[in-house]
N, C-alpha and C. Protein backbone atom coordinates (compact mmCIF):
# COMPACT_ATOMS: atom_id res chain seq x y z
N UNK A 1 66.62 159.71 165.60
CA UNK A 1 66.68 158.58 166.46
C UNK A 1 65.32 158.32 167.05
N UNK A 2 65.20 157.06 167.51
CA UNK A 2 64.12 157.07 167.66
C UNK A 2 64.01 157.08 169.55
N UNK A 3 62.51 157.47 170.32
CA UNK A 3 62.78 157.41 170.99
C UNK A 3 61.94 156.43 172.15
N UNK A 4 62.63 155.70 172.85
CA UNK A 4 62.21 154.22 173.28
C UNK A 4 61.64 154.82 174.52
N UNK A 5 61.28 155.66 175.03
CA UNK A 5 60.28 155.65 175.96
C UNK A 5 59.51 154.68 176.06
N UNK A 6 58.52 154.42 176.96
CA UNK A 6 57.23 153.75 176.76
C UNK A 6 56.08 154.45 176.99
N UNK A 7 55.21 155.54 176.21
CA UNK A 7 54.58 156.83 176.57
C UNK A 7 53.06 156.19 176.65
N UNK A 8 52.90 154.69 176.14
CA UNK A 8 51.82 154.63 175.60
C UNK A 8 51.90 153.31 175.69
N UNK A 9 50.37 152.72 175.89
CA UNK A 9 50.87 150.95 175.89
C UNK A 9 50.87 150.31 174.45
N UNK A 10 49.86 151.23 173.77
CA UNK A 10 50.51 150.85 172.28
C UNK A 10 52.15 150.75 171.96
N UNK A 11 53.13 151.51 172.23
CA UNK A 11 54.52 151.66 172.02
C UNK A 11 55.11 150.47 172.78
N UNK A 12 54.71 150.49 174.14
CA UNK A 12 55.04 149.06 175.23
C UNK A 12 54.93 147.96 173.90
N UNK A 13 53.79 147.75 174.11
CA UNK A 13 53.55 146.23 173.47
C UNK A 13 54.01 145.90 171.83
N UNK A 14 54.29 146.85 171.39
CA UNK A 14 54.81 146.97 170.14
C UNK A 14 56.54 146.75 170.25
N UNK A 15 57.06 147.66 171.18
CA UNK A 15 58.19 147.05 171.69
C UNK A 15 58.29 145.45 172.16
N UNK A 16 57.76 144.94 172.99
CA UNK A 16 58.04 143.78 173.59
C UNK A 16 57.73 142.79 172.15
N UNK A 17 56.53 143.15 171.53
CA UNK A 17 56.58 142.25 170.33
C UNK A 17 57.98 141.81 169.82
N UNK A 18 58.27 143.00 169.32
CA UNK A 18 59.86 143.22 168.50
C UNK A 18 60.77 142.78 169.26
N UNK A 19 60.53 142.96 170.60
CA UNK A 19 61.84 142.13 171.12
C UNK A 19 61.49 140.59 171.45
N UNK A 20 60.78 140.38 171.26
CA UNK A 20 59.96 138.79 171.62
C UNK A 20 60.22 138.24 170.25
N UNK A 21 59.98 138.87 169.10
CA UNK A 21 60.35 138.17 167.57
C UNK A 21 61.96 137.90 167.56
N UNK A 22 62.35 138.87 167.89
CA UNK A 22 64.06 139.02 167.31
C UNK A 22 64.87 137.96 168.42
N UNK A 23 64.05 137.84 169.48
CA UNK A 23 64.94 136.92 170.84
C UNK A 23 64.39 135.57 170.38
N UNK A 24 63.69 135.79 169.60
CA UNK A 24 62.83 133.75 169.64
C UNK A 24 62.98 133.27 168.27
N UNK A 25 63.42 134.35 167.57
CA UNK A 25 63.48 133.55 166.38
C UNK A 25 64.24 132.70 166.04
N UNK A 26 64.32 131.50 165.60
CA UNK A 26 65.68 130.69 165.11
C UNK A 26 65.94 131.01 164.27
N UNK A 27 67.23 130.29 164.46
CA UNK A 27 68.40 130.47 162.68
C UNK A 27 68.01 129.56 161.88
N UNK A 28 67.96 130.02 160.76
CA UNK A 28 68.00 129.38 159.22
C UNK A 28 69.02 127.74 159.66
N UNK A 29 68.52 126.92 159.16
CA UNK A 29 69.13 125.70 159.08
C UNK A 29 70.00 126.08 158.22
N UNK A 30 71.57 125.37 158.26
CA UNK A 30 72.77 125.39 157.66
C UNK A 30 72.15 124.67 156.22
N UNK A 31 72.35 125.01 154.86
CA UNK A 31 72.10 124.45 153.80
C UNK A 31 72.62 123.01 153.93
N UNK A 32 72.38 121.88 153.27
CA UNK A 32 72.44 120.41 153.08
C UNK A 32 74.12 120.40 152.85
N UNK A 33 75.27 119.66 153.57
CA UNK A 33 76.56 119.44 152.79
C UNK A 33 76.26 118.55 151.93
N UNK A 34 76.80 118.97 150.75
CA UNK A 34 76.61 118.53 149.44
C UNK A 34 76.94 117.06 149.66
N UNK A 35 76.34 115.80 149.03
CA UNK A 35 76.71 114.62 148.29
C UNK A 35 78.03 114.29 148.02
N UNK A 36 78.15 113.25 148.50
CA UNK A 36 79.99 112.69 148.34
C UNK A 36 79.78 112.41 147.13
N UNK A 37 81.20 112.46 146.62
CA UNK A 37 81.04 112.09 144.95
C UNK A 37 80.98 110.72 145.60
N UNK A 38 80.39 110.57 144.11
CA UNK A 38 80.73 108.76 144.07
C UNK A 38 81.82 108.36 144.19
N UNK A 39 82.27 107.10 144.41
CA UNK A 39 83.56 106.53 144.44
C UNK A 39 83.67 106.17 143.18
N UNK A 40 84.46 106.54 142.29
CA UNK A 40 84.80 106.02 140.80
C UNK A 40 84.86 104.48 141.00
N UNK A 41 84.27 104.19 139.70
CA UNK A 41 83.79 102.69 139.46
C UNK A 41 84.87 101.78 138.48
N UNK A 42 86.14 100.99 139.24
CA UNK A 42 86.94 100.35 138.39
C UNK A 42 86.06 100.05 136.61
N UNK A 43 86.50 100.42 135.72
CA UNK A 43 86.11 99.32 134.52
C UNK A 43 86.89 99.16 134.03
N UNK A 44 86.73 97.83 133.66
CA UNK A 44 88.13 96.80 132.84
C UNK A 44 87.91 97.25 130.81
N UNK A 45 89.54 97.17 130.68
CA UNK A 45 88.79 97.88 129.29
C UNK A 45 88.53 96.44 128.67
N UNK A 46 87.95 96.33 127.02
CA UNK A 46 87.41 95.82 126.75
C UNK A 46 89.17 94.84 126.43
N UNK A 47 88.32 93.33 126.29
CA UNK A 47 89.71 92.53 125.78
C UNK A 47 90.39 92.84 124.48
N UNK A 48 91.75 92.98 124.61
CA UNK A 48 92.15 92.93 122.98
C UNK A 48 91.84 91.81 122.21
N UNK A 49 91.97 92.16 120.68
CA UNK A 49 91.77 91.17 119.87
C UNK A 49 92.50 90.00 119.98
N UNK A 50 91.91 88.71 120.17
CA UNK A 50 92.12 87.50 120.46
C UNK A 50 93.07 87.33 119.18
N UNK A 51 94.78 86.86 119.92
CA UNK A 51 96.04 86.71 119.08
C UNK A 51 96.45 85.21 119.42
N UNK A 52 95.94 84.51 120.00
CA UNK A 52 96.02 82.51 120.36
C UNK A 52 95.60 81.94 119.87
N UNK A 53 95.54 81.02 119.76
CA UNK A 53 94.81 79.94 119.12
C UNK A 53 94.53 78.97 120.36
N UNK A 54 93.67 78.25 120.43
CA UNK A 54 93.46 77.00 121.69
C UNK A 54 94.94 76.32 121.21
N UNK A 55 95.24 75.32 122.58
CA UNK A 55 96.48 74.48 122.86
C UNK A 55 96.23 73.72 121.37
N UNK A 56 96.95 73.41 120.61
CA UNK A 56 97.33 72.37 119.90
C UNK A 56 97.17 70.98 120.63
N UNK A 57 96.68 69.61 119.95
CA UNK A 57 96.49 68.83 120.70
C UNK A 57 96.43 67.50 119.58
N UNK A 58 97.66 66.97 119.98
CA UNK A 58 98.62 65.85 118.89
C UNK A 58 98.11 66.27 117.52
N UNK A 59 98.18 67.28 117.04
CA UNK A 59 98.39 67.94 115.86
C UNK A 59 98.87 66.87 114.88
N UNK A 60 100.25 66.06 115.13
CA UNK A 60 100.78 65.13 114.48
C UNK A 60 100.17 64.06 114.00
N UNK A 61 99.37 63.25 115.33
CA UNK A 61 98.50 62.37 114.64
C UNK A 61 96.92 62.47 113.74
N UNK A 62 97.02 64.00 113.53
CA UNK A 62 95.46 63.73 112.80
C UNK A 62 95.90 64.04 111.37
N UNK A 63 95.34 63.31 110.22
CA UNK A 63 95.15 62.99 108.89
C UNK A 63 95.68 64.28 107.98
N UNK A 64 96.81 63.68 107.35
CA UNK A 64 97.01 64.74 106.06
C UNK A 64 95.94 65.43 105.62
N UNK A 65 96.86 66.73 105.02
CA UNK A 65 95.76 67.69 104.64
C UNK A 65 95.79 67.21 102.81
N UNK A 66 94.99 66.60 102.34
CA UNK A 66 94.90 66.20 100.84
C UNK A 66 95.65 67.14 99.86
N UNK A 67 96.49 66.71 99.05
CA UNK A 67 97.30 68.08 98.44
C UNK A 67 98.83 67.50 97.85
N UNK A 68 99.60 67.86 97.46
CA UNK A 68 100.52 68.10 96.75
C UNK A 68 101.33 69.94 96.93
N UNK A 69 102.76 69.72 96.71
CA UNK A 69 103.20 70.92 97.12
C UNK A 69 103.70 71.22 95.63
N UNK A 70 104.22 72.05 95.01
CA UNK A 70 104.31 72.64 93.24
C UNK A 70 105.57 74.02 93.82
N UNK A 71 106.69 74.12 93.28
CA UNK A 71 107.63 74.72 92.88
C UNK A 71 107.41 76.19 91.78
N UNK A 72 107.89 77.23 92.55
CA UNK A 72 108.07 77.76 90.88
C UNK A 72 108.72 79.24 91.02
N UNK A 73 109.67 79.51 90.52
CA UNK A 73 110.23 80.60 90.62
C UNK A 73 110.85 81.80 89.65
N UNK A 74 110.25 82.87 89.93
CA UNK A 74 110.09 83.82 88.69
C UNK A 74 111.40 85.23 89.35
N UNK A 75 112.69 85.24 88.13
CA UNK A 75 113.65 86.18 88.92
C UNK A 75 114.09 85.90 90.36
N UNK A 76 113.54 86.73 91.27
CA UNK A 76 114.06 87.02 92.67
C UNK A 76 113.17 86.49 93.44
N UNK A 77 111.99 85.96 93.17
CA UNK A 77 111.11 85.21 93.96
C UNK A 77 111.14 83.78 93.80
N UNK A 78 110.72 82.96 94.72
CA UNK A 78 110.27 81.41 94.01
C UNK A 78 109.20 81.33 95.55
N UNK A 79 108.22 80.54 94.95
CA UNK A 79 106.98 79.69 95.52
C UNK A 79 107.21 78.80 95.43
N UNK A 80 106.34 78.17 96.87
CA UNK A 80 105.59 77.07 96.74
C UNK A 80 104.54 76.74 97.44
N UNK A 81 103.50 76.70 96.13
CA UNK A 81 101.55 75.92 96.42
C UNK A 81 101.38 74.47 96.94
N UNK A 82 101.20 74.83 98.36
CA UNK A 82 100.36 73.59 98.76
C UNK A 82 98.89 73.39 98.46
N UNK A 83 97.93 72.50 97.69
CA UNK A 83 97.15 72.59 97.78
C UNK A 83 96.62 71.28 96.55
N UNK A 84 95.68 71.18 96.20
CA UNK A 84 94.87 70.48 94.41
C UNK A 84 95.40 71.54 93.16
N UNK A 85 95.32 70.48 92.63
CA UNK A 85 95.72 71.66 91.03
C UNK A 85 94.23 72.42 91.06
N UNK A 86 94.89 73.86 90.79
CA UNK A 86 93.78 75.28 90.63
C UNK A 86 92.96 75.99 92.24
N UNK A 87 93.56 74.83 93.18
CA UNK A 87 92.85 75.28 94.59
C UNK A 87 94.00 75.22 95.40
N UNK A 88 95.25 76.45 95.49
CA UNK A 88 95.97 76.41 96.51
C UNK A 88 95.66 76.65 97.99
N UNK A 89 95.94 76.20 98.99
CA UNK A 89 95.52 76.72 100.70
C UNK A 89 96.38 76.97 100.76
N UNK A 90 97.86 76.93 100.51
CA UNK A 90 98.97 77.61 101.58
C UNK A 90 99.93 78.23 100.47
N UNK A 91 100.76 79.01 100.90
CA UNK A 91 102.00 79.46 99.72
C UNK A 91 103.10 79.17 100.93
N UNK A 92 104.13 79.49 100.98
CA UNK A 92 105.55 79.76 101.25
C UNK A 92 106.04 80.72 99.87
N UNK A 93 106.93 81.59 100.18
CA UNK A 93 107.34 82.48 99.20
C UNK A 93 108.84 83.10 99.73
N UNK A 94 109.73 82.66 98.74
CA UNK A 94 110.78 83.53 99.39
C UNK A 94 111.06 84.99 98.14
N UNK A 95 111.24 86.31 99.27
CA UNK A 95 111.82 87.45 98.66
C UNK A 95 113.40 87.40 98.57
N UNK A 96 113.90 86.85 97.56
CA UNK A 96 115.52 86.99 97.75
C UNK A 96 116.21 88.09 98.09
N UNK A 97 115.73 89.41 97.35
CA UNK A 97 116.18 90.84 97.75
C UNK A 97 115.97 91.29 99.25
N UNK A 98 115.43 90.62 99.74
CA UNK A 98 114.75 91.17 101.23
C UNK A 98 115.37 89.77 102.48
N UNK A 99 115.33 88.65 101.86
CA UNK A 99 116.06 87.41 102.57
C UNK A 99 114.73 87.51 103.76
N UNK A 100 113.43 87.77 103.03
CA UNK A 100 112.48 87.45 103.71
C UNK A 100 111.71 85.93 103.57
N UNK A 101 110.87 85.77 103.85
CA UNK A 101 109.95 84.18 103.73
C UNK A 101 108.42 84.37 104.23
N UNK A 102 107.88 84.77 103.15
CA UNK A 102 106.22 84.85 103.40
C UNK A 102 105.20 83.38 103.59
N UNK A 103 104.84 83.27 104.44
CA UNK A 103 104.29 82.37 104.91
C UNK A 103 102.72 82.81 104.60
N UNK A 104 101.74 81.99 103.69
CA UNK A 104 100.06 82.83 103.55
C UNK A 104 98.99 81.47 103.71
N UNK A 105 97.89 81.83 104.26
CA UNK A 105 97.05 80.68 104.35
C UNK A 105 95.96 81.30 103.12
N UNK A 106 95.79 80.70 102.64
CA UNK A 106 94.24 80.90 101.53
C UNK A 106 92.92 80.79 102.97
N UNK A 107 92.22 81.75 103.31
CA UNK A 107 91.42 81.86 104.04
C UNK A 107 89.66 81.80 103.45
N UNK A 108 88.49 81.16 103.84
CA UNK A 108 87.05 81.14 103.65
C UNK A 108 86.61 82.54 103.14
N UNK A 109 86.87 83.38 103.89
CA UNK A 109 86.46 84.90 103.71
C UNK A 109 87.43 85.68 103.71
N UNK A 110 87.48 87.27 103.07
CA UNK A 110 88.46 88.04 103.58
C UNK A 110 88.58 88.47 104.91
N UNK A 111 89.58 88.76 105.10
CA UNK A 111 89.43 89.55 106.75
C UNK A 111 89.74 90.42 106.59
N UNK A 112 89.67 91.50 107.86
CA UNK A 112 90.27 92.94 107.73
C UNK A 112 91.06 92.98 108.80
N UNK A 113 90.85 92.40 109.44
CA UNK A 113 92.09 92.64 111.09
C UNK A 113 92.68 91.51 110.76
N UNK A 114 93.81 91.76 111.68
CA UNK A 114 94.65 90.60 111.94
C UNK A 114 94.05 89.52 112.61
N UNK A 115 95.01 88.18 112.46
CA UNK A 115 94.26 86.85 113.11
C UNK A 115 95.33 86.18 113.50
N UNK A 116 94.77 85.14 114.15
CA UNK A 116 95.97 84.08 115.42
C UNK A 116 96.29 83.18 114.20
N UNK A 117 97.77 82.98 114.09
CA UNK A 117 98.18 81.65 113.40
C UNK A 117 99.23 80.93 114.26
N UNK A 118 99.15 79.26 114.10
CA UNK A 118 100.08 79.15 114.93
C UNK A 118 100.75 77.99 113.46
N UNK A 119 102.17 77.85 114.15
CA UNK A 119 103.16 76.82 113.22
C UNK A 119 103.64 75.90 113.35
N UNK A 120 103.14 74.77 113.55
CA UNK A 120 103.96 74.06 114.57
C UNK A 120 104.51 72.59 113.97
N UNK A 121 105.58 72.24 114.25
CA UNK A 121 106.47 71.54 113.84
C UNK A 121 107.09 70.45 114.79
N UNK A 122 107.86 69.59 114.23
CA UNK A 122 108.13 68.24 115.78
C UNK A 122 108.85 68.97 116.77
N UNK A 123 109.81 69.93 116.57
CA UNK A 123 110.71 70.43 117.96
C UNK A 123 110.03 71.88 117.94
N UNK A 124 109.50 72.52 117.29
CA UNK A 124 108.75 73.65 117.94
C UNK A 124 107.42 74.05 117.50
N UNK A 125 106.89 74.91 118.14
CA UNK A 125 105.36 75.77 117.41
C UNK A 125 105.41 77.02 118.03
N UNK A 126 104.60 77.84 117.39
CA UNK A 126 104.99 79.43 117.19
C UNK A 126 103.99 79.89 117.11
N UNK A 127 103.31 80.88 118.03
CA UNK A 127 101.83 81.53 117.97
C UNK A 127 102.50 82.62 116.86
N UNK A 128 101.75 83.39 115.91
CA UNK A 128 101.93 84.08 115.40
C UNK A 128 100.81 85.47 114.81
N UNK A 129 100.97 86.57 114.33
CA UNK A 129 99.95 87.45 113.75
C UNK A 129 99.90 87.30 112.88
N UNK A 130 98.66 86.99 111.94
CA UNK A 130 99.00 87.05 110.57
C UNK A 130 98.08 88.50 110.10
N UNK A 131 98.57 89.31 109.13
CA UNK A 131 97.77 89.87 108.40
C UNK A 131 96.75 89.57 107.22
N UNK A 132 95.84 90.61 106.81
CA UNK A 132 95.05 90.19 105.39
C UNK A 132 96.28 90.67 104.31
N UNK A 133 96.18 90.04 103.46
CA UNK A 133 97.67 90.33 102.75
C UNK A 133 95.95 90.64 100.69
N UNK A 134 96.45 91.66 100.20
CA UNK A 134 95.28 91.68 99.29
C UNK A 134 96.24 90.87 98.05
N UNK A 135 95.03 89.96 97.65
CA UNK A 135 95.60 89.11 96.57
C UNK A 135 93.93 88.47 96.09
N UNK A 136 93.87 88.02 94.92
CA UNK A 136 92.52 87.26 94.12
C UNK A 136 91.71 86.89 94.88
N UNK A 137 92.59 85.79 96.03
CA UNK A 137 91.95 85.18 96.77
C UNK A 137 92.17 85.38 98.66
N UNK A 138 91.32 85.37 99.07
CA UNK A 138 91.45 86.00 100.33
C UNK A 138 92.61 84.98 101.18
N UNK A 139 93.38 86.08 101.58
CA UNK A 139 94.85 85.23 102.57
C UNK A 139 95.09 85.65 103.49
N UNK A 140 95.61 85.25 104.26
CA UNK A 140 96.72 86.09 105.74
C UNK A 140 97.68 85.33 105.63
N UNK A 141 98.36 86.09 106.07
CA UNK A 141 100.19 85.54 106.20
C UNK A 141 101.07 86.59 106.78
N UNK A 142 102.42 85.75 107.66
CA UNK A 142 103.15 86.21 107.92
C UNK A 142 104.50 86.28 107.27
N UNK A 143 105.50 87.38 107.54
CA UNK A 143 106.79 87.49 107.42
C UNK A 143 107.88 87.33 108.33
N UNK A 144 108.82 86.19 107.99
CA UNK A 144 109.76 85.99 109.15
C UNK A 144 111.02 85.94 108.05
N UNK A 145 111.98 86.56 108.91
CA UNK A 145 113.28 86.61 108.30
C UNK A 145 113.79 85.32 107.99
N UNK A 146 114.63 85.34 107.01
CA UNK A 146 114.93 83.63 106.49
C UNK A 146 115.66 82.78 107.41
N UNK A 147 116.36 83.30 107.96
CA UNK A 147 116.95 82.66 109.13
C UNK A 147 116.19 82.14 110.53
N UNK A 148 115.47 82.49 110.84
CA UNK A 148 114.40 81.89 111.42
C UNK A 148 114.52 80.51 111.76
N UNK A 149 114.81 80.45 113.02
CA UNK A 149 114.56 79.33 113.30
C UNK A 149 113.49 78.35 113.13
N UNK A 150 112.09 78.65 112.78
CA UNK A 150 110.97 78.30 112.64
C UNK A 150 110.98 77.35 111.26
N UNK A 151 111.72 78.05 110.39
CA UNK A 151 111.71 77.77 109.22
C UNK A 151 112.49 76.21 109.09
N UNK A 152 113.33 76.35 109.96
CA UNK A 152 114.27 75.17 109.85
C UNK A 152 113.45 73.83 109.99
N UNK A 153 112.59 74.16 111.51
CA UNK A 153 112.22 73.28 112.05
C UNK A 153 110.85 72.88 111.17
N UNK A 154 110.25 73.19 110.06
CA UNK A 154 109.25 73.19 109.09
C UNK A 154 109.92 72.04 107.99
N UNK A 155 111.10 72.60 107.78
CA UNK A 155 111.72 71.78 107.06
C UNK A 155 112.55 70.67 107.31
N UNK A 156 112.66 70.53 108.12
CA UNK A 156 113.44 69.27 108.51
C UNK A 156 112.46 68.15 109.79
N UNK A 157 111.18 68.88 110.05
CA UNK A 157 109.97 67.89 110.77
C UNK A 157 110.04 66.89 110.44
N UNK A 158 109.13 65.71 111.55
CA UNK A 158 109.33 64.38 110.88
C UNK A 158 107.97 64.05 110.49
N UNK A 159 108.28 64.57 108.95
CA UNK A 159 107.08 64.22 107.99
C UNK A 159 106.06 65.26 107.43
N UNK A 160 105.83 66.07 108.33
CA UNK A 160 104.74 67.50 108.35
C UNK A 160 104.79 68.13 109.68
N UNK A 161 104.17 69.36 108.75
CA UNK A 161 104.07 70.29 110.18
C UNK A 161 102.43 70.93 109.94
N UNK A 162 102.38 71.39 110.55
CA UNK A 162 100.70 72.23 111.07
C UNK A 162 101.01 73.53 110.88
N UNK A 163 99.80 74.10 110.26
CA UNK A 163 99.21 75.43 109.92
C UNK A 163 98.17 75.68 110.14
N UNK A 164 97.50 76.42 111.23
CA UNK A 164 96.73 76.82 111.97
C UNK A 164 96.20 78.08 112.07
N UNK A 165 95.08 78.37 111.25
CA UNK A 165 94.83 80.22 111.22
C UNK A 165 93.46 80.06 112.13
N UNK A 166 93.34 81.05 112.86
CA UNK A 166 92.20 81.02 113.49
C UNK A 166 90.68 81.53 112.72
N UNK A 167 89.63 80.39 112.97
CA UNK A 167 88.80 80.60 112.64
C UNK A 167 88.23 79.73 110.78
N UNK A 168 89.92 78.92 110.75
CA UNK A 168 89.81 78.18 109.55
C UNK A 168 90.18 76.15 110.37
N UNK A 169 89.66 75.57 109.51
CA UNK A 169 90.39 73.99 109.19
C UNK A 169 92.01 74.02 109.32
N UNK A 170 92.69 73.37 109.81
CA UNK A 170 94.24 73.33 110.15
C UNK A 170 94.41 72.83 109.23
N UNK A 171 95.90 72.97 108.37
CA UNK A 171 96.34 72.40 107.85
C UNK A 171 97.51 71.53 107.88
N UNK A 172 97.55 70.10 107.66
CA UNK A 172 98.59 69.42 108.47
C UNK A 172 99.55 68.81 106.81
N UNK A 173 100.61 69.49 106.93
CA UNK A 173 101.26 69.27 104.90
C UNK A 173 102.49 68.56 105.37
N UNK A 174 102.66 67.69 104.11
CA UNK A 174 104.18 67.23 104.47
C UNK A 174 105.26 68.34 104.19
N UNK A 175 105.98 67.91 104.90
CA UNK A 175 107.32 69.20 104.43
C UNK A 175 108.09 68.14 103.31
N UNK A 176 107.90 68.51 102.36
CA UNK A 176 108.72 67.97 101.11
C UNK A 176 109.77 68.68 100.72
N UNK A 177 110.29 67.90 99.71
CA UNK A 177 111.35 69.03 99.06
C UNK A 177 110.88 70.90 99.25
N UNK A 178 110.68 71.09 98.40
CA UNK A 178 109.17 72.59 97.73
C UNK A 178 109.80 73.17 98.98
N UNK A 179 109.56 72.77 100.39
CA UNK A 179 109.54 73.81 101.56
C UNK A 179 111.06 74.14 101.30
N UNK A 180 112.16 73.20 102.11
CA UNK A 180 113.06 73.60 102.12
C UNK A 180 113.88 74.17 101.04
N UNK A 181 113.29 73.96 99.78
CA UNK A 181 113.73 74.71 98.37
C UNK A 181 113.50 76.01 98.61
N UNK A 182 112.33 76.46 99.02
CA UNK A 182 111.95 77.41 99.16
C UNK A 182 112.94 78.60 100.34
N UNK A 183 113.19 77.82 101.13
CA UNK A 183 113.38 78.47 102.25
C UNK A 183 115.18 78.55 102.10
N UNK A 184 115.53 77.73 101.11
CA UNK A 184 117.44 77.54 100.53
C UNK A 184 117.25 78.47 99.77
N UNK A 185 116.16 79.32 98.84
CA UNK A 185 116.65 80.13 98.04
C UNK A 185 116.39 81.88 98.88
N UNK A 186 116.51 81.94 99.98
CA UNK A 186 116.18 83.21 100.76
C UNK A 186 117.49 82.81 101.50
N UNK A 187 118.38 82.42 101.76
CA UNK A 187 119.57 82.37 102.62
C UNK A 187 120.78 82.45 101.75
């Protein structure tokens, strides 16, 4: 042990030092409280792929689409090409086994995603998806069951109806015989 006399003024003042350091010293500053997190930053995700088309707008009164519609049916299928002889733009197709009705636009380019089609007719129109469907010539088209109301109203319009793929020329066709042939042999 040690012993704290004061025998000597060397020992004095060596003491009072030590007690003069240890009484005066300050405390260590408390380390920094850490940084608030950030407040998480809303982000909107990116838009889905555009499935609309702009409003239709008197569709009815703008100018036939130049063309002729052509019949033709092989077994369980029958078509019909809207379009010039050797340059079809549209099919209709009925699957009899399936009592389906393929609806296809002949498209500029192929696509790989889906695209906005709309259908529209004197008592209704119908936004729709169409797919790339693989065939010679680049298409999209949809499938609607034969019963379909859509179908009716295609065929019995007064005069034509509109076909609308996004990113192409509309097509405005008469509904002739060809459609509703088409659409009598899927029911």
């Amino acid at each position: 042990m040690f012993d704290f006399r004061a025998n000597s003024p060397a020992k004095a003042a060596l003491a009072v030092s030590l007690l003069m350091v240890t009484c005066c010293q300050t405390p260590e500053p408390p380390p920094p409280a850490p940084a608030p997190a950030p407040a998480p930053v809303a982000t909107q995700a990116p838009p889905p792929p555009q499935t609309t088309l702009p409003p239709a707008t008197n569709w009815i009164d703008r100018p036939q689409t130049a063309g002729t519609w052509t019949y033709s049916q092989d077994g369980n299928e029958s078509r019909a090409f809207f379009g010039t002889p050797g340059a079809p733009l549209m099919i209709i197709r009925c699957d009899a086994r399936s009592r389906q009705v393929g609806i296809g636009r002949i498209t500029s380019t192929a696509r790989r995603t889906t695209t906005a089609m709309r259908i529209s007719a004197e008592t209704t129109a119908r936004d729709l998806v169409a797919t790339p469907i693989a065939s010679a010539q680049p298409l999209v088209g949809v499938v609607l069951d034969a019963r379909d109301p859509l179908l009716d109203a295609m065929a019995i319009t007064r005069g034509r109806f509109a076909l609308e793929v996004e990113g192409e020329t509309g097509l405005y066709v008469p509904a002739w015989a060809e459609v509703t042939r088409v659409i009598e042999d899927c029911r």
